[in-house]
C-alpha atoms as a PDB file:
ATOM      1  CA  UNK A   1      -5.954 -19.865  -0.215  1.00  0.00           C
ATOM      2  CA  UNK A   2      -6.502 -23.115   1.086  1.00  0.00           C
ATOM      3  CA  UNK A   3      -9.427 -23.255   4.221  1.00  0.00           C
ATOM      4  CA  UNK A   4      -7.337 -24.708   7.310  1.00  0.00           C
ATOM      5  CA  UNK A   5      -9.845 -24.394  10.109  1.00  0.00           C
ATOM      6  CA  UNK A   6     -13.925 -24.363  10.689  1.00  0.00           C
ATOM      7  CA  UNK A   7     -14.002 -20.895  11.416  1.00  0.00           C
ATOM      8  CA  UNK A   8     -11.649 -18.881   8.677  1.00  0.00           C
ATOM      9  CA  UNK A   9     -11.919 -16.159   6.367  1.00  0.00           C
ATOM     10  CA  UNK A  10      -9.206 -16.240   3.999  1.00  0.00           C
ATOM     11  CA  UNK A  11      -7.309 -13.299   2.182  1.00  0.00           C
ATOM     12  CA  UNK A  12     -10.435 -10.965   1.144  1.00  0.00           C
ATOM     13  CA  UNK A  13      -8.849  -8.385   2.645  1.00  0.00           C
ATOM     14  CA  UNK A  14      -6.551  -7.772  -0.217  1.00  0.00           C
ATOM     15  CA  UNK A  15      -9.212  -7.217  -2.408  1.00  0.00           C
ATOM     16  CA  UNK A  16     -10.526  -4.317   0.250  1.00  0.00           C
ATOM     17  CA  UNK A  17      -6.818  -2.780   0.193  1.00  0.00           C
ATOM     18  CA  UNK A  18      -7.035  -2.615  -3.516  1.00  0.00           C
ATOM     19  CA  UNK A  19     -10.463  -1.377  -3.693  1.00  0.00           C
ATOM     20  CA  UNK A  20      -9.266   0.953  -0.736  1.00  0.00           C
ATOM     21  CA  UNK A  21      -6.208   2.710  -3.324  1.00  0.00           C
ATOM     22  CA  UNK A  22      -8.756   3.575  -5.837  1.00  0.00           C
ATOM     23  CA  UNK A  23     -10.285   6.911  -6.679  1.00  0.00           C
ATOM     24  CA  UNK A  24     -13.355   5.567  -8.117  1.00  0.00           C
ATOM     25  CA  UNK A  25     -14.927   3.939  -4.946  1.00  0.00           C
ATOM     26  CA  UNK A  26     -15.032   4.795  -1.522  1.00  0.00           C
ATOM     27  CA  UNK A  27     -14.782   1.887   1.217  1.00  0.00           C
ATOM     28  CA  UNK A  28     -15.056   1.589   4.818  1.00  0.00           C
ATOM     29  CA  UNK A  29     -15.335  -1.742   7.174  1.00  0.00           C
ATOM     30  CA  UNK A  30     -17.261  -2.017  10.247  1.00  0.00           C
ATOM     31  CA  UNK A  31     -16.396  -3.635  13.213  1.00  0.00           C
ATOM     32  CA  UNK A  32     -18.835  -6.484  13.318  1.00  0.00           C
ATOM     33  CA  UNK A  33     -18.978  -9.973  13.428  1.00  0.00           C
ATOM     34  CA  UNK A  34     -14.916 -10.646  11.485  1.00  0.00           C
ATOM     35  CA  UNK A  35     -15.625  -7.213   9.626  1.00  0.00           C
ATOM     36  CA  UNK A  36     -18.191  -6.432   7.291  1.00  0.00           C
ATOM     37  CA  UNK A  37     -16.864  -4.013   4.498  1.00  0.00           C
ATOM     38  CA  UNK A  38     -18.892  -1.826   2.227  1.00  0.00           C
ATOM     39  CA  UNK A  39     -17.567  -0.604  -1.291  1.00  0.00           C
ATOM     40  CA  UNK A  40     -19.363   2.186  -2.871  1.00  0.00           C
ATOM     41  CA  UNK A  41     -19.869   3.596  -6.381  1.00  0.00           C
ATOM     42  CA  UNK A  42     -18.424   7.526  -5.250  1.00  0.00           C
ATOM     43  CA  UNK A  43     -15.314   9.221  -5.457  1.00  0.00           C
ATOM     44  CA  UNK A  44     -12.669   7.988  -2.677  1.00  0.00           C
ATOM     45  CA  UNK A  45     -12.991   9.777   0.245  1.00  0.00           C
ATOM     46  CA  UNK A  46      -9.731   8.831   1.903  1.00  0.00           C
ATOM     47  CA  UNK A  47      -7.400   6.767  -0.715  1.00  0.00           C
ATOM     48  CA  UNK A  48      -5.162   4.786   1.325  1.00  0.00           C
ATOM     49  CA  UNK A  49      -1.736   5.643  -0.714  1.00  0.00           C
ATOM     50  CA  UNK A  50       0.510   2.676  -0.546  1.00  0.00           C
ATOM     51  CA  UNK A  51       3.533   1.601  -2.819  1.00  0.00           C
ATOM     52  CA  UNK A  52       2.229  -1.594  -3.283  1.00  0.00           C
ATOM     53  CA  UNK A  53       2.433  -3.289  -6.344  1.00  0.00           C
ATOM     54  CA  UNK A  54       0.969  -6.818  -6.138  1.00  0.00           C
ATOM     55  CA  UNK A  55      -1.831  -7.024  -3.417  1.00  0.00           C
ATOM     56  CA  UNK A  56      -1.677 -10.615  -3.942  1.00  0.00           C
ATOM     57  CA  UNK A  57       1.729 -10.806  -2.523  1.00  0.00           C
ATOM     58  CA  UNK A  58       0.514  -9.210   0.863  1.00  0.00           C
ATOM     59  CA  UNK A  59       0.958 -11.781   4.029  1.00  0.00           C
ATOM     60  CA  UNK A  60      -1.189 -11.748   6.910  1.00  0.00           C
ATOM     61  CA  UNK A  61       1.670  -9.754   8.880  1.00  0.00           C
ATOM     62  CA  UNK A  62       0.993  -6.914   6.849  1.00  0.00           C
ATOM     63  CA  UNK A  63      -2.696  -7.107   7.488  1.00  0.00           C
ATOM     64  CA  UNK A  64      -1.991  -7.659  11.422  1.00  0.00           C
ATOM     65  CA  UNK A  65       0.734  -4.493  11.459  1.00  0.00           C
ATOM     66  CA  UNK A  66      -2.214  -2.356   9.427  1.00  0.00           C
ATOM     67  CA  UNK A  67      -5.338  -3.592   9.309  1.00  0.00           C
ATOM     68  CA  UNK A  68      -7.495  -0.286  10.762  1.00  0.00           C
ATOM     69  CA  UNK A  69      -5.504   1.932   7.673  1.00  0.00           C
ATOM     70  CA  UNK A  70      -5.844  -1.088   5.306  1.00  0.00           C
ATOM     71  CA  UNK A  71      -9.628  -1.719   6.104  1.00  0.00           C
ATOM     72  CA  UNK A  72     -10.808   1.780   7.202  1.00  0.00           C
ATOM     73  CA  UNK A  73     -12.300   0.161  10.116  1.00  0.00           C
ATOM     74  CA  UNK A  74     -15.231   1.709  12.064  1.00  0.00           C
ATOM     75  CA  UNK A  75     -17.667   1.082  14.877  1.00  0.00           C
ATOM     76  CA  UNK A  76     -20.920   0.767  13.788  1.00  0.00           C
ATOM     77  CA  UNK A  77     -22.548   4.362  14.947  1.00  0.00           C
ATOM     78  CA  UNK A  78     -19.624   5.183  12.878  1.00  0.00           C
ATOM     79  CA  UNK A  79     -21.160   3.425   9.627  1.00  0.00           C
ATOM     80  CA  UNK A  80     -24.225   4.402  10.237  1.00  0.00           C
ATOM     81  CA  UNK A  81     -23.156   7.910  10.340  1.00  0.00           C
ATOM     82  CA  UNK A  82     -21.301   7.459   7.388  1.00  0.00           C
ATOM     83  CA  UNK A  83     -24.183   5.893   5.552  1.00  0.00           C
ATOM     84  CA  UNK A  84     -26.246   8.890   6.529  1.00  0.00           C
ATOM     85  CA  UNK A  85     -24.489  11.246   5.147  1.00  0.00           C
ATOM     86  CA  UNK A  86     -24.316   9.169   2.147  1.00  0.00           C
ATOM     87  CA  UNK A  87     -27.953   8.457   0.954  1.00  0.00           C
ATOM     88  CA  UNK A  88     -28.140   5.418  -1.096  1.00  0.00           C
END
C-alpha cells in the first residue's frame, strides 16, 4: 500500500484480523499511541469468526465499521491485566 502522508500506518491491520480468526494464537490490541497489538503463541481465547475469505481484499471501511471486534482493542489496565494472567 502506497505511503500517502507523513504520519500513516498502512493496512497491518489485516494481518491482525487474520491472526485474530486463528485457533493457534491469541491477540489483543491496546489502545496506545495508533494501537499496539500483541500476538501470542496460546490457544485463541476469543476467535473472531468471520466469513472472510481474502483479508487482503478488506477496505478501510470495513476496518472503520469494526475495528474494536477486528482488533480486540483494550485500554491498557486492560492489557496489563491480560498479560498478568498470562505469564510470559
Amino acid at each position: 500500500m502506497p505511503r500517502y502522508k507523513i504520519i500513516w500506518n498502512g493496512d497491518v491491520w489485516k494481518s491482525i484480523v487474520k491472526y485474530r480468526t486463528l485457533n493457534g494464537c491469541d491477540t489483543i490490541t491496546c489502545k496506545i499511541d495508533h494501537g499496539v497489538s500483541i500476538i501470542s503463541k496460546i490457544k485463541n481465547r476469543d476467535l473472531l469468526d468471520t466469513k472472510i475469505k481474502n483479508f487482503k481484499k478488506l477496505k478501510f471501511k470495513d476496518f472503520y465499521l469494526n475495528y474494536q471486534e477486528y482488533m480486540r482493542v483494550m485500554d491498557y489496565d486492560e492489557v496489563v491485566n491480560y498479560l498478568s494472567k498470562h505469564s510470559y
